[in-house]
Protein backbone atom coordinates (compact mmCIF):
# COMPACT_ATOMS: atom_id res chain seq x y z
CA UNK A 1 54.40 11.02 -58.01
CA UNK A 2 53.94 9.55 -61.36
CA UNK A 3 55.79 11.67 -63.87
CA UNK A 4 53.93 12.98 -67.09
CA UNK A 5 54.70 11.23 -70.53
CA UNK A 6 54.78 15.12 -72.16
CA UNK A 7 56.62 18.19 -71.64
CA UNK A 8 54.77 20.69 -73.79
CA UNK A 9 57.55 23.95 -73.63
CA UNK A 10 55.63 26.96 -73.94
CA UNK A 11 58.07 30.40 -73.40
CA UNK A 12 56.54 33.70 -73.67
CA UNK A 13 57.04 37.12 -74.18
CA UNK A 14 54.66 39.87 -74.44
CA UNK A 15 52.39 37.52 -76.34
CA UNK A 16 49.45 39.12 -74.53
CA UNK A 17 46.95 39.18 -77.55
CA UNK A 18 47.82 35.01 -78.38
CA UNK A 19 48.93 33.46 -75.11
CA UNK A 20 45.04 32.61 -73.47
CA UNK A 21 44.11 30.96 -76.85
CA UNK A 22 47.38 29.31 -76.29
CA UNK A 23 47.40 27.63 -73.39
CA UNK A 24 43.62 26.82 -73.42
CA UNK A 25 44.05 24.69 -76.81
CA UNK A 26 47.07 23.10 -74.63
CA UNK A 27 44.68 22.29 -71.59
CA UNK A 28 42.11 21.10 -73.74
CA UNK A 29 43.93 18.26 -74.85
CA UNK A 30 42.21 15.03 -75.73
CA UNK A 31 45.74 13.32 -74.53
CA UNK A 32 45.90 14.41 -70.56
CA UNK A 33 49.19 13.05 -69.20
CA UNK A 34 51.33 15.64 -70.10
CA UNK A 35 52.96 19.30 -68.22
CA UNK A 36 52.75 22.14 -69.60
CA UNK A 37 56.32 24.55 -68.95
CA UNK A 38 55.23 28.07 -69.05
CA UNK A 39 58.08 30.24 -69.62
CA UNK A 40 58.13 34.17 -69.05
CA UNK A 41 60.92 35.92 -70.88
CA UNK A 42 60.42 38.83 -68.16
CA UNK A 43 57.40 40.23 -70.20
CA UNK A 44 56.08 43.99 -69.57
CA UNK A 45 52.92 43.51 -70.61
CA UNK A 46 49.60 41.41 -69.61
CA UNK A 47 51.31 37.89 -70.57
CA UNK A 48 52.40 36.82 -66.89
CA UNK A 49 48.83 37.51 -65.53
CA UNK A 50 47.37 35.44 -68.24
CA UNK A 51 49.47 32.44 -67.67
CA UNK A 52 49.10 32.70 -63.88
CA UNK A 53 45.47 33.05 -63.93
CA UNK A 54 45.21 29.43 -65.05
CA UNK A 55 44.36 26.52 -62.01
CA UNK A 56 45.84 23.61 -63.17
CA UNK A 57 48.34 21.57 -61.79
CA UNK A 58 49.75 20.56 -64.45
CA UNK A 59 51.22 24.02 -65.39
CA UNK A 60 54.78 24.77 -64.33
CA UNK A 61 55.69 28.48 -64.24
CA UNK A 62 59.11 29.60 -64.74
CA UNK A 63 59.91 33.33 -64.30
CA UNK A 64 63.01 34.89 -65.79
CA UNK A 65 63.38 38.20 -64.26
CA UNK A 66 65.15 39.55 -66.76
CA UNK A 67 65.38 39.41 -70.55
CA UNK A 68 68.90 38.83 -71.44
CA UNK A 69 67.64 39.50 -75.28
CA UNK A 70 69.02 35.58 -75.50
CA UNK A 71 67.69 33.15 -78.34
CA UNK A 72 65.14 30.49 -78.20
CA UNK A 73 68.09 27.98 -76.75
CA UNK A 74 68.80 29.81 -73.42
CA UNK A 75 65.20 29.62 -72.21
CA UNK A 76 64.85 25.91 -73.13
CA UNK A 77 67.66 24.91 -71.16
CA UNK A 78 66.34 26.59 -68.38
CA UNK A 79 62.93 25.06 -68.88
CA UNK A 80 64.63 21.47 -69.62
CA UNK A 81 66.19 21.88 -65.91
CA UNK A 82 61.88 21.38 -65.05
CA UNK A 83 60.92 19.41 -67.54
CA UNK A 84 60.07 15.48 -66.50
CA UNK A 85 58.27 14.06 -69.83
CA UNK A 86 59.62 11.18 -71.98
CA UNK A 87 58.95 13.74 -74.70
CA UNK A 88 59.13 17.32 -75.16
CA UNK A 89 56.66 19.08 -77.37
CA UNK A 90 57.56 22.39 -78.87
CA UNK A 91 55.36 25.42 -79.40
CA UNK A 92 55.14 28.88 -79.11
CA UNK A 93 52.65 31.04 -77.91
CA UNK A 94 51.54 32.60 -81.20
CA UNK A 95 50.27 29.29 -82.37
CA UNK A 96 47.51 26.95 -81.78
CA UNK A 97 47.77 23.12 -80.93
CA UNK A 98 44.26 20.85 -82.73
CA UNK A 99 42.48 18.96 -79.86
CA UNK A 100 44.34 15.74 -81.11
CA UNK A 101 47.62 17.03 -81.25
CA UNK A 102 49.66 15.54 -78.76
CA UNK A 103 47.94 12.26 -78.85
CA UNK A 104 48.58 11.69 -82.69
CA UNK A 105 52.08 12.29 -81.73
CA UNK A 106 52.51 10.41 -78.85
CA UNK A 107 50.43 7.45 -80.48
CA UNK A 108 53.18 7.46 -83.59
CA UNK A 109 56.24 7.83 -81.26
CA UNK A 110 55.28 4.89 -78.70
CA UNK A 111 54.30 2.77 -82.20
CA UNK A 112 57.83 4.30 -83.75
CA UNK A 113 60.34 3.23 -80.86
CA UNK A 114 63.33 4.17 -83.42
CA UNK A 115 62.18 7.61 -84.71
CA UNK A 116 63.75 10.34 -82.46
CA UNK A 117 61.86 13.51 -83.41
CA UNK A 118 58.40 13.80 -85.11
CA UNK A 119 56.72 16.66 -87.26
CA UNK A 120 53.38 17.19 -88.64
CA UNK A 121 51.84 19.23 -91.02
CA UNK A 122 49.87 22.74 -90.35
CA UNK A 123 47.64 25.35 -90.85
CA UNK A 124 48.34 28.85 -91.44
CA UNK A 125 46.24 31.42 -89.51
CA UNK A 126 46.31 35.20 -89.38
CA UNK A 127 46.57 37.66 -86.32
CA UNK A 128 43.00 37.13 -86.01
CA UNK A 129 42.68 33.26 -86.62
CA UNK A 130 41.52 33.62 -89.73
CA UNK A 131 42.88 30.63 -92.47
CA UNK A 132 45.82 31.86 -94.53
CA UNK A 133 46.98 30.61 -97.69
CA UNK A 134 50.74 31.19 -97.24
CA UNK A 135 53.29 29.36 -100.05
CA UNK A 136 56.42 31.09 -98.37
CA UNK A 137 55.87 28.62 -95.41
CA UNK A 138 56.37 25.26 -97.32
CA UNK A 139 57.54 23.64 -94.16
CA UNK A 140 56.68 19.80 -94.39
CA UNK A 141 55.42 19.53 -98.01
CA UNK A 142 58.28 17.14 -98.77
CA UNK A 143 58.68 14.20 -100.02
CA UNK A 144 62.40 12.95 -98.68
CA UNK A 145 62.42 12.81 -95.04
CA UNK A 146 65.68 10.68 -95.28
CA UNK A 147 68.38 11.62 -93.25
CA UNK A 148 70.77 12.92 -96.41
CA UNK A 149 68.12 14.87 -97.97
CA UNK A 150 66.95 16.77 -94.89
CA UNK A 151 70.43 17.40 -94.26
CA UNK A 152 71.04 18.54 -98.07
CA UNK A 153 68.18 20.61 -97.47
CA UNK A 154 69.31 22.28 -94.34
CA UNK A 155 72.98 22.87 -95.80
CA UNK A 156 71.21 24.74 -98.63
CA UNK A 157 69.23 26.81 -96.51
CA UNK A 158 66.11 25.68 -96.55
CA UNK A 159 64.40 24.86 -93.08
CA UNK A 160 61.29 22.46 -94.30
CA UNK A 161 60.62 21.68 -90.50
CA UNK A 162 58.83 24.22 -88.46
CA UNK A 163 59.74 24.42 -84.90
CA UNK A 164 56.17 24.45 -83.21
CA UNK A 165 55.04 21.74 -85.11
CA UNK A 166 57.60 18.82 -83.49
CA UNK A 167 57.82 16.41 -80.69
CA UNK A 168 61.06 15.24 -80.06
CA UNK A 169 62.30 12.33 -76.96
CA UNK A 170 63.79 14.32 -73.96
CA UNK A 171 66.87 12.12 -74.10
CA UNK A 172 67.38 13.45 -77.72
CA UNK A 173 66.92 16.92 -77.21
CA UNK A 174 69.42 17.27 -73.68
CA UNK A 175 72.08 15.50 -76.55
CA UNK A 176 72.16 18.42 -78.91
CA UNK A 177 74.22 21.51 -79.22
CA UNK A 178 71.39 24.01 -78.18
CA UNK A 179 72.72 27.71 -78.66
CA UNK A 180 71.69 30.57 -76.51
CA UNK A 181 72.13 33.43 -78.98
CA UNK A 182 70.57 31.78 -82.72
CA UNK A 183 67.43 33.83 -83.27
CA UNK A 184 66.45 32.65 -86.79
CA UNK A 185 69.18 29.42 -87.32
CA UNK A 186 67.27 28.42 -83.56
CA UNK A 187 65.46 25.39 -84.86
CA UNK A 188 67.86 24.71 -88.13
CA UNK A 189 70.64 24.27 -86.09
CA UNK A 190 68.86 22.01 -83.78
CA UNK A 191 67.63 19.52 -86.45
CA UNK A 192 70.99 19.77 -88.46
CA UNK A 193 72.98 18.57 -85.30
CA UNK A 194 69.95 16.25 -84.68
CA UNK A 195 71.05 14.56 -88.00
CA UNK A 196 74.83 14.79 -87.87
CA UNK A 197 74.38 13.00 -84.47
CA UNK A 198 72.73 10.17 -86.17
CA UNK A 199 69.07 10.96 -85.18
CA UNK A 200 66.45 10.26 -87.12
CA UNK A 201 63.13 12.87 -87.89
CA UNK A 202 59.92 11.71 -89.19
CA UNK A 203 57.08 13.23 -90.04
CA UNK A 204 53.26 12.65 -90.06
CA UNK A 205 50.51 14.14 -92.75
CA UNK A 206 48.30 15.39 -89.80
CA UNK A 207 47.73 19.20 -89.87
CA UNK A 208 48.04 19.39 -85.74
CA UNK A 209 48.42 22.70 -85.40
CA UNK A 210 47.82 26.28 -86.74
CA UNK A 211 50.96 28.40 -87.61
CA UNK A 212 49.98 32.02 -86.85
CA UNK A 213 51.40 34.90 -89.03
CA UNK A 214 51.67 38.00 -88.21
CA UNK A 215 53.95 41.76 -88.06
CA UNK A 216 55.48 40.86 -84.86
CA UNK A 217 56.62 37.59 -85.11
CA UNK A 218 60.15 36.50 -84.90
CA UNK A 219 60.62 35.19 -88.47
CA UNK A 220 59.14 38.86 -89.73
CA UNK A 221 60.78 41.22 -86.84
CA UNK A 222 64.33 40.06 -88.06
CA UNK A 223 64.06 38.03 -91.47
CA UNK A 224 66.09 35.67 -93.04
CA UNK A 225 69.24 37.89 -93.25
CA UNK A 226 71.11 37.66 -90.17
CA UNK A 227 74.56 37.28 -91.48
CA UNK A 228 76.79 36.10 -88.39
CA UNK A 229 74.43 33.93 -87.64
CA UNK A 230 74.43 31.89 -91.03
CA UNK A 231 77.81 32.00 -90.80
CA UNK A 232 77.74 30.14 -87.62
CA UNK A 233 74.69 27.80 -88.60
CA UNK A 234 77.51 26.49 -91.71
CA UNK A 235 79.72 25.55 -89.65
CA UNK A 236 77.83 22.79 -87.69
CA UNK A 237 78.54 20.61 -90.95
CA UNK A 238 82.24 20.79 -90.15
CA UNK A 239 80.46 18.64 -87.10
CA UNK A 240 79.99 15.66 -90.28
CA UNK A 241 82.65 12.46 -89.81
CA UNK A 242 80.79 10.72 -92.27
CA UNK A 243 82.94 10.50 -95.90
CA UNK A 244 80.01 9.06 -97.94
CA UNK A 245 77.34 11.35 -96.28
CA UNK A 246 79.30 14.36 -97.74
CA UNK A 247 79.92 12.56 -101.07
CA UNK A 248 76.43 12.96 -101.00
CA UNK A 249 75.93 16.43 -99.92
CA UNK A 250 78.76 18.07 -101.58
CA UNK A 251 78.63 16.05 -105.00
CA UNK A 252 79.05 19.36 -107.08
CA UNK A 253 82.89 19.84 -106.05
CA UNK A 254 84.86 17.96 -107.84
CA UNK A 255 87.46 17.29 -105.18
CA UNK A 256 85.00 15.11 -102.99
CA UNK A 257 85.52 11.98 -105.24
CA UNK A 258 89.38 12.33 -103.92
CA UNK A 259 87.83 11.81 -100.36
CA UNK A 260 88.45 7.57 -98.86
CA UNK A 261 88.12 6.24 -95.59
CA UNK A 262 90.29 8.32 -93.11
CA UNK A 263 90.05 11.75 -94.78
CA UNK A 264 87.62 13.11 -92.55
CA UNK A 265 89.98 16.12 -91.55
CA UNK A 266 89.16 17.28 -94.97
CA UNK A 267 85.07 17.28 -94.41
CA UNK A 268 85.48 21.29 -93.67
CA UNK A 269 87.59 21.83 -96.97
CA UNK A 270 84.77 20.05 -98.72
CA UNK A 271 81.83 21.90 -97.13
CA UNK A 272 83.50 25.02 -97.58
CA UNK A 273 84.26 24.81 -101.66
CA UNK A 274 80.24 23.56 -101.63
CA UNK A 275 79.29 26.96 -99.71
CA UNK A 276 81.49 29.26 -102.13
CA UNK A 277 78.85 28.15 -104.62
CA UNK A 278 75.84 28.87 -102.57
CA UNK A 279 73.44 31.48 -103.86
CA UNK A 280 72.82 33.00 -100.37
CA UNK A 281 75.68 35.49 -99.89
CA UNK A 282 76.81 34.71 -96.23
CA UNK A 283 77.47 31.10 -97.25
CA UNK A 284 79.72 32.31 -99.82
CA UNK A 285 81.52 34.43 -96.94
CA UNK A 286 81.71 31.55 -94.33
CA UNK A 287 83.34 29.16 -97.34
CA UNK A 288 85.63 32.22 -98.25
CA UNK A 289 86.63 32.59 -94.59
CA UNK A 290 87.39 29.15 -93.75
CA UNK A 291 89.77 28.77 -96.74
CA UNK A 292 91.31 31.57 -96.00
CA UNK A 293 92.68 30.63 -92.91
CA UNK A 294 93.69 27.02 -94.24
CA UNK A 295 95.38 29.10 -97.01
CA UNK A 296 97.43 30.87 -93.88
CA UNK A 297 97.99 27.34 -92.11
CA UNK A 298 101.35 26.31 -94.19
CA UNK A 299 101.10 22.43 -93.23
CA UNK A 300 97.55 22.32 -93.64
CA UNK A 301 97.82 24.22 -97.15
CA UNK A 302 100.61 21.72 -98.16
CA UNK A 303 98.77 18.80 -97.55
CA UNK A 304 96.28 20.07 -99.15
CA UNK A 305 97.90 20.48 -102.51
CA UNK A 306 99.09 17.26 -102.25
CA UNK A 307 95.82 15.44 -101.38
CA UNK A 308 93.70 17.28 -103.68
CA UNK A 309 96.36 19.23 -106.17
CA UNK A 310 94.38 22.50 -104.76
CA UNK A 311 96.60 25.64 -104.09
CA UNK A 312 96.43 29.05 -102.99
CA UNK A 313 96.16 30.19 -106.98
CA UNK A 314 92.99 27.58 -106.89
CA UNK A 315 91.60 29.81 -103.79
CA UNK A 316 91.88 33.30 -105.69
CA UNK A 317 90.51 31.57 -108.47
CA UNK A 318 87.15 30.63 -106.32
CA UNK A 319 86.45 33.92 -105.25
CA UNK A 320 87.40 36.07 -108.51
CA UNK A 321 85.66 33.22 -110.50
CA UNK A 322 82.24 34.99 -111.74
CA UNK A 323 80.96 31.43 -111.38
CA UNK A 324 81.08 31.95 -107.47
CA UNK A 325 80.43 35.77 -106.09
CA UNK A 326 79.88 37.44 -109.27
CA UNK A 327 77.15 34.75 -109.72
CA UNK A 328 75.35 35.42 -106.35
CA UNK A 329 75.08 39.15 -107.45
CA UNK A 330 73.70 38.73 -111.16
CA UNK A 331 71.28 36.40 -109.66
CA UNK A 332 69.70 38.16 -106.67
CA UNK A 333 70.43 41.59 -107.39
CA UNK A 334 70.53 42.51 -111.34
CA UNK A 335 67.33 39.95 -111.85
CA UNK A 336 65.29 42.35 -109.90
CA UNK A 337 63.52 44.92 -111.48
CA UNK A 338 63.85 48.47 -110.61
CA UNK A 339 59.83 48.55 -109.53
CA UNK A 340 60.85 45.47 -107.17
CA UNK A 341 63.93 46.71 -105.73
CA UNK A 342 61.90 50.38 -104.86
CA UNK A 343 58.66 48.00 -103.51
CA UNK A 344 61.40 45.75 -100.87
CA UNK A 345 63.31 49.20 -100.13
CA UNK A 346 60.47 50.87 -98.76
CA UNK A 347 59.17 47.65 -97.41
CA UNK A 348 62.16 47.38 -95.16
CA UNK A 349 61.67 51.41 -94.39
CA UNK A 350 58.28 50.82 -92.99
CA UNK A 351 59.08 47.54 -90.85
CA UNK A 352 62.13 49.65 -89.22
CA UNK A 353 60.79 53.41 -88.84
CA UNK A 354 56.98 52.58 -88.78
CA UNK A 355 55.71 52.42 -85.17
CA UNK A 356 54.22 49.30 -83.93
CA UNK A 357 51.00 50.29 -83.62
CA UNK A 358 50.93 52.02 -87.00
CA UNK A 359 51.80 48.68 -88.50
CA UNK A 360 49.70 46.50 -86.73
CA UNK A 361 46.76 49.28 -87.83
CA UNK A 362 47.82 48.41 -91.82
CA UNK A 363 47.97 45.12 -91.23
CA UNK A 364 44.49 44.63 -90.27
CA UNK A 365 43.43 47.07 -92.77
CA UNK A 366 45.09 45.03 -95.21
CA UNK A 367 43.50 41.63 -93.79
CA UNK A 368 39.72 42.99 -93.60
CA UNK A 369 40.27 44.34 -97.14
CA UNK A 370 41.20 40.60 -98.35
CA UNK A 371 38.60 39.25 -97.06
């Protein structure tokens, strides 16, 4: 039997109210040699009767029995065990793949033999499919898709790629580091190691598909401030063997023009005097904690001072520098007005005590009223 160009990788988990509108804008491709992976986190509610109730051979079902409360990574390795396409396409089952979505994608990765992973533009849509005007959600609006700027981007912070929007080839994808545990650093980590590895992304100006926002998805459930797990999403740059790439990356510290062919032990050093200067605080801590422990390693601290006249007086200096920390504070803490600070405190109140259904109640309240 012929095997299908696509893998389309669809998991689910109590995604009841999206998942029919889903997987019908998936079957009703106008590109038809592809399989679509239908993965069930072990959902309690109506989800795994939707996705059975679907005839189609294409469909593969995978059933986890139980939710392990892993990330995004452990359910695509088990669905990349099934999957048989040239390419896999990404989605999830809050969103909504356009009619031509799959074969604009294919069409520019069979014409683009040397890009590895594609992305297109989007739509934003509410819980009810209405159009959104969201500016928080800047994904692809960029105009540097080169491999140093994405990464610059991504060592930032900033994620400009949005997962459900790419197409990537299999090969690529069973290459990368894919962790089971990253909830939010998921799909950053993935194109970061993408690009260390020497992969190349491209994009397309297409809007293929429409990015659903809602109370209950990931990116709002458990926000941008997971702190271990930026931690951990900084150090796949130690990953980098490339000297000039982090000339590039890290050309605010000083030290990097002391970097030549050969010095690529010293890439982490680097990266981690960049992240002390970071705005977002657990970059700061990751930077802090990998000096540290150089500043305990007496041969690597030595050669240190001597390639780079940087010693353990330089370190305290970093971190008690008001330039560095002190910095990070004034600017995202004593900016904020009083009024502000009050409106995100009981913001984060109501997401955590509120009952779901309470909030999904305001929320359409609040959407009917803006319309």
């Amino acid at each position: 039997m012929k095997s299908p160009l696509v893998s389309v990788f669809l998991p689910y988990y109590n995604d009841a109210d999206f998942l029919k509108t889903a997987i019908e804008a998936v079957l009703n491709q106008d590109f038809v040699d592809f399989e679509l992976i239908l993965l069930n986190h072990a959902s309690t509610d109506d989800s795994r009767k939707i996705a059975h109730s679907y005839d189609d051979k294409r469909i593969v079902h995978i059933d986890v029995d139980k939710n392990l409360g892993a990330g995004s990574g452990y359910n695509m390795k088990l669905a990349l065990k099934q999957m048989h396409g040239k390419y896999v396409r990404l989605l999830c089952a809050d969103d909504v793949m356009h009619s031509n979505c799959l074969s604009k994608l294919v069409d520019f990765m069979e014409k683009n033999s040397d890009c590895d992973c594609v992305c297109s533009d989007l739509n934003f849509i509410d819980k009810l499919g209405n159009p959104v005007i969201n500016k928080d959600f800047d994904f692809i609006r960029y105009s540097d898709f080169s491999r140093k700027s994405l990464l610059k981007s991504l060592l930032d912070g900033k994620n400009i790629i949005c997962y459900t929007t790419v197409m990537m080839k299999k090969e690529v994808l069973c290459n990368l580091n894919i962790d089971n545990t990253f909830i939010m650093h998921f799909d950053g980590m993935l194109w970061a190691d993408l690009l260390i590895k020497g992969y190349s992304i491209c994009k397309i100006d297409d809007k293929l598909i429409d990015y659903r926002i809602h109370m209950n998805q990931t990116s709002r459930v458990f926000g941008s401030g997971l702190i271990l797990e930026n931690i951990a999403f900084t150090n796949t740059f130690n990953n980098i063997k490339d000297i000039d790439l982090v000339k590039y990356l890290c050309s605010d510290v000083s030290y990097v023009e002391n970097l030549s062919e050969g010095d690529e032990k010293y890439i982490p050093f680097i990266l981690a005097i960049h992240n002390l200067k970071s705005k977002n605080l657990s970059f700061v801590v990751s930077g802090y904690l990998y000096l540290y422990n150089a500043m305990n390693n007496n041969d690597f601290c030595d050669d240190v001072y001597k390639h780079f006249g940087f010693s353990i007086a330089d370190f305290r200096g970093l971190y008690m520098d008001s330039c560095y920390l002190n910095k990070f504070l004034d600017v995202e803490y004593k900016k904020i007005s009083i009024f502000k600070l009050l409106k995100l405190m009981f913001r984060r109140i109501f997401r955590v005590l509120t009952p779901k259904f309470y909030r999904n109640l305001f929320l359409n309240i609040k959407l009917k009223t803006k319309g």
